[in-house]
N, C-alpha and C. Protein backbone atom coordinates (compact mmCIF):
# COMPACT_ATOMS: atom_id res chain seq x y z
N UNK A 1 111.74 172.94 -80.04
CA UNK A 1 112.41 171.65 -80.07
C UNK A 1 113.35 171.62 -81.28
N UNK A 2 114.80 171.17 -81.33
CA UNK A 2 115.63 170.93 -82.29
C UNK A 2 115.48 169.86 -82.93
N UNK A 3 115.96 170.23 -84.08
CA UNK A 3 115.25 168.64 -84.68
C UNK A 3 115.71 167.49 -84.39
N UNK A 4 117.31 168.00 -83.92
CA UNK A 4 118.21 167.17 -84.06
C UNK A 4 117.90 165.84 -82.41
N UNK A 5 116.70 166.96 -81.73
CA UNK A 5 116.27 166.05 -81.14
C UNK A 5 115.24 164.88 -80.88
N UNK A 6 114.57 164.81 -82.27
CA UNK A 6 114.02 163.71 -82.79
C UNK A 6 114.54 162.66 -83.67
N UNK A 7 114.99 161.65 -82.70
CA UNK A 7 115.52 160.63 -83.45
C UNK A 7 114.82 159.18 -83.72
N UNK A 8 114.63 158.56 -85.03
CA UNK A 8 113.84 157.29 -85.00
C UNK A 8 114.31 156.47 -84.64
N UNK A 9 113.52 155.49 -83.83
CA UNK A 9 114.36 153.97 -83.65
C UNK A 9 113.26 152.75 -84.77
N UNK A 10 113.99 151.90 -85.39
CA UNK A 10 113.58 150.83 -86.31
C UNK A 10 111.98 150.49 -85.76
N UNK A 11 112.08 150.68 -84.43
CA UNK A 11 111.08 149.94 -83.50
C UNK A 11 109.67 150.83 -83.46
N UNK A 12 109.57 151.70 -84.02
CA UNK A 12 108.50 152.99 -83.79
C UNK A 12 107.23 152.90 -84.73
N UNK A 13 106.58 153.02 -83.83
CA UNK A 13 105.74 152.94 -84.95
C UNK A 13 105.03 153.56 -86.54
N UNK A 14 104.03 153.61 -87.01
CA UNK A 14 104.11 154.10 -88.11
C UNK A 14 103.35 155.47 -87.81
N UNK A 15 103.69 156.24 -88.74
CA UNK A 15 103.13 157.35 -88.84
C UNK A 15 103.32 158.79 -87.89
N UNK A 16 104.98 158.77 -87.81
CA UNK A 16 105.84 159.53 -86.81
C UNK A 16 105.86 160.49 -87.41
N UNK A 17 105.67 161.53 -86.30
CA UNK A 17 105.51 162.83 -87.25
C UNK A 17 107.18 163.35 -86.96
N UNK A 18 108.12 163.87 -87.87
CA UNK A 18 109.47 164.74 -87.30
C UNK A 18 109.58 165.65 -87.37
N UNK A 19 108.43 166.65 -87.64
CA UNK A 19 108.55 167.85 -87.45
C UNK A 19 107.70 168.76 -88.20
N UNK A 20 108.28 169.62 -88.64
CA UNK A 20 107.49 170.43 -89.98
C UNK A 20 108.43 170.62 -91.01
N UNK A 21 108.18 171.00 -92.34
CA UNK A 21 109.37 171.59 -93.00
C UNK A 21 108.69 172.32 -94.22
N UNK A 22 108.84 173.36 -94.37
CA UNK A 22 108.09 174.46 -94.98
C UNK A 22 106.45 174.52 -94.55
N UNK A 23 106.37 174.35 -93.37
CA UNK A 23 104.87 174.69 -92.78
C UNK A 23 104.15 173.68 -92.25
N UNK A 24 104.78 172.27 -93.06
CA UNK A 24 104.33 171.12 -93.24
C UNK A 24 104.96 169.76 -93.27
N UNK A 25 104.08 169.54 -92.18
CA UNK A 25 104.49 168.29 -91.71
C UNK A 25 104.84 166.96 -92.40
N UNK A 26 106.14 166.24 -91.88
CA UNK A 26 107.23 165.23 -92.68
C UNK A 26 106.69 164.28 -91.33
N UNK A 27 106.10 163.33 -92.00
CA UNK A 27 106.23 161.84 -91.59
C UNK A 27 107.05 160.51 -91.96
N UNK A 28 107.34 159.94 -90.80
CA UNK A 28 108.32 158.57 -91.15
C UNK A 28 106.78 157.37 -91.03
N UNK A 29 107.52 156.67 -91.70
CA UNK A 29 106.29 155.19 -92.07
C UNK A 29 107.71 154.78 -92.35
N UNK A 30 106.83 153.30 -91.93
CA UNK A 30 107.19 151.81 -92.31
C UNK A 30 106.33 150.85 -93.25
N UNK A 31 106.43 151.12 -93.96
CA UNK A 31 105.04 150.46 -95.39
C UNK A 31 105.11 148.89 -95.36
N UNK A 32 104.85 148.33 -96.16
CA UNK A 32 104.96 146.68 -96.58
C UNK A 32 105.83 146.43 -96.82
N UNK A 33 106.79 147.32 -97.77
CA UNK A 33 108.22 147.06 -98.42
C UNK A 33 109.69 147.75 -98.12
N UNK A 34 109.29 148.51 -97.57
CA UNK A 34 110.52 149.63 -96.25
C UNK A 34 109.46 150.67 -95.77
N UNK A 35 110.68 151.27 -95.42
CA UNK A 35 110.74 152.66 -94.92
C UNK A 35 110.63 154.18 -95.83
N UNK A 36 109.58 155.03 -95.53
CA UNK A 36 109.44 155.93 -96.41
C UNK A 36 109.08 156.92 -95.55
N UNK A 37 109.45 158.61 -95.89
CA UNK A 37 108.61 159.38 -95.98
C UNK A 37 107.58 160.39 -96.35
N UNK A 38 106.63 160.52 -95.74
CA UNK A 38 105.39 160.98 -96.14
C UNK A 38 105.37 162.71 -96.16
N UNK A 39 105.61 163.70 -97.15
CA UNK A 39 105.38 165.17 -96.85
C UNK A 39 104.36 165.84 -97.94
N UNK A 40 103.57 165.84 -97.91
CA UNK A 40 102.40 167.31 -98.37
C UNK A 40 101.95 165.65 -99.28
N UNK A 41 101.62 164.67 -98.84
CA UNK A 41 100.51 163.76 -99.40
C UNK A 41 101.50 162.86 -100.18
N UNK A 42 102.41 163.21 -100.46
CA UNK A 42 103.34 162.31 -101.54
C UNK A 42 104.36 161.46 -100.72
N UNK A 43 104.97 160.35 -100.84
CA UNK A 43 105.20 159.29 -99.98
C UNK A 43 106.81 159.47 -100.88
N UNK A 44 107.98 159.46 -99.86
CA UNK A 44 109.34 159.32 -100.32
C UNK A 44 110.53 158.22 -99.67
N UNK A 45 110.63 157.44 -101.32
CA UNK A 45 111.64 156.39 -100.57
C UNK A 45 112.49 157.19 -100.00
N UNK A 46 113.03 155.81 -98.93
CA UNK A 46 113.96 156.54 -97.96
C UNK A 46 115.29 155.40 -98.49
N UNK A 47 116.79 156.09 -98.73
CA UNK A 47 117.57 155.30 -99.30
C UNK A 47 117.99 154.25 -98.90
N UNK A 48 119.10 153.05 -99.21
CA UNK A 48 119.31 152.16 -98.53
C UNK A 48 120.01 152.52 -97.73
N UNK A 49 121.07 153.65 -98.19
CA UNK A 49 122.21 153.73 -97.69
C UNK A 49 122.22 155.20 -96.44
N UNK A 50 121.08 155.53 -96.23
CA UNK A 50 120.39 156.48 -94.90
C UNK A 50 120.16 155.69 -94.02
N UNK A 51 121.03 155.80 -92.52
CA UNK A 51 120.79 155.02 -90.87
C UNK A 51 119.42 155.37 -90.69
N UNK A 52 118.59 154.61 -90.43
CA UNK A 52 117.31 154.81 -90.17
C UNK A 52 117.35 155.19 -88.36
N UNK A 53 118.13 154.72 -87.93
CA UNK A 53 118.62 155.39 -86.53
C UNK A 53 119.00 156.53 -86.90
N UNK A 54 119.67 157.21 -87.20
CA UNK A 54 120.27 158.74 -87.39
C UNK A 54 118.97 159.76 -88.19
N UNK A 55 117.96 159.21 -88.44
CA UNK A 55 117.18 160.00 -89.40
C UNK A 55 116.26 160.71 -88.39
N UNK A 56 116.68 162.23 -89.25
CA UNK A 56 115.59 163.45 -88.14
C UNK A 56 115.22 164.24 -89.01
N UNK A 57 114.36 165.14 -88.47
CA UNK A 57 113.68 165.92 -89.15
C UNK A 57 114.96 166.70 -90.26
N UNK A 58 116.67 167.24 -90.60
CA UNK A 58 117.24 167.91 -90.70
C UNK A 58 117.48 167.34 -92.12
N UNK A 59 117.61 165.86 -91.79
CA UNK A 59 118.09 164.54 -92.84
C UNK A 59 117.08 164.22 -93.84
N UNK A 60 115.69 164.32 -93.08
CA UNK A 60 114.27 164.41 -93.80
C UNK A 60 113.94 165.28 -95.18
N UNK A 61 114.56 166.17 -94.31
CA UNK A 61 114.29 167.72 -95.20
C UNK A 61 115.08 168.25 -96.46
N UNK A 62 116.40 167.36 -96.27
CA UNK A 62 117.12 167.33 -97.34
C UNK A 62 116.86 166.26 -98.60
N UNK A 63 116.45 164.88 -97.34
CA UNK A 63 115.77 164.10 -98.78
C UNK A 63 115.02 164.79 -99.27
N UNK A 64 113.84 165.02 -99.05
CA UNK A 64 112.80 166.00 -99.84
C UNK A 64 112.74 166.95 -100.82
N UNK A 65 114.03 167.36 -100.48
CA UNK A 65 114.17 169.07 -101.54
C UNK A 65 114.89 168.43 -102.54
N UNK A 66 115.58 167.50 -102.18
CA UNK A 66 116.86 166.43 -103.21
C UNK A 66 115.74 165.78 -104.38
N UNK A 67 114.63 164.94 -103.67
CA UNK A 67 113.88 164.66 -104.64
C UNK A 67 112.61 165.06 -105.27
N UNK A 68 112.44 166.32 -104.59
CA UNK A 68 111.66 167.09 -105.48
C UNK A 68 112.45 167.60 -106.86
N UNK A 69 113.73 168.10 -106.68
CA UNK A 69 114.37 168.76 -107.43
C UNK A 69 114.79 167.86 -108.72
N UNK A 70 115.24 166.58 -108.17
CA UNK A 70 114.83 165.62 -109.31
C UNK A 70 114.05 165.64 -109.92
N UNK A 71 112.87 165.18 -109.21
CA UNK A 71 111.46 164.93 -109.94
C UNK A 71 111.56 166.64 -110.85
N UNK A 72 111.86 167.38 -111.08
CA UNK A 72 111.56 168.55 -111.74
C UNK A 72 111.92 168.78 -112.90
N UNK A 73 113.72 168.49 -112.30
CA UNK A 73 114.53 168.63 -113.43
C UNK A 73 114.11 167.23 -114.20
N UNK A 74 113.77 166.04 -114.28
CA UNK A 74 113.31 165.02 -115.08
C UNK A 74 112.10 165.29 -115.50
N UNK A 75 111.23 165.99 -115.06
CA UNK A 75 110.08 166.74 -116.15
C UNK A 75 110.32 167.78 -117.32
N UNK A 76 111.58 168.83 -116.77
CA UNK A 76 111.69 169.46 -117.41
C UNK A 76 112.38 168.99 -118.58
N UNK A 77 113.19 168.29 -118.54
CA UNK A 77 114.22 167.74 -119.58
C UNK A 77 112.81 166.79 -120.69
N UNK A 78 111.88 165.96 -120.09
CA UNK A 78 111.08 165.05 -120.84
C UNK A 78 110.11 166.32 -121.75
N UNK A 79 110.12 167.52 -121.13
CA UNK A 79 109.08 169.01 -122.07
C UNK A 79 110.11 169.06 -123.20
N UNK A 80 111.35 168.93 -123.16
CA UNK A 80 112.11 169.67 -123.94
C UNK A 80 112.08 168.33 -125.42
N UNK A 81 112.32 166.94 -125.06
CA UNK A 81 112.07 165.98 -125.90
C UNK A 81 111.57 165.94 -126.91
């Protein structure tokens, strides 16, 4: 299956799985306060400015690596302090 053929609608419920991405599975949720996704236990806002219609596993996967890589480089910089 392509990813590009899993697409969310606003209307879905929680705990959609879109695929895998490095082995492991990326979930969409709808929490109390938006929209997030869920990969290897850690929960990731999802931006304002990301179509929650257009979001697939491809779009997923890039948030993820985007804010891991954050989260890294802002640890690393706070070691160096």
């Amino acid at each position: 299956m392509e990813s590009s053929d899993i697409l969310v609608t606003k209307n879905e419920s929680k705990n959609k799985n879109l695929g895998k991405h490095d082995k492991k599975s990326v979930y969409f949720n709808h929490g109390k306060y938006d929209y997030f996704l869920n990969y290897n236990k850690i929960n990731y806002k999802i931006p304002e400015w990301v179509p929650i219609e257009k979001l697939d596993l491809e779009i997923a996967s890039k948030l993820i690596e985007y804010k891991i890589k954050y989260a890294e480089k802002k640890e690393n910089s706070n070691e160096s302090d």
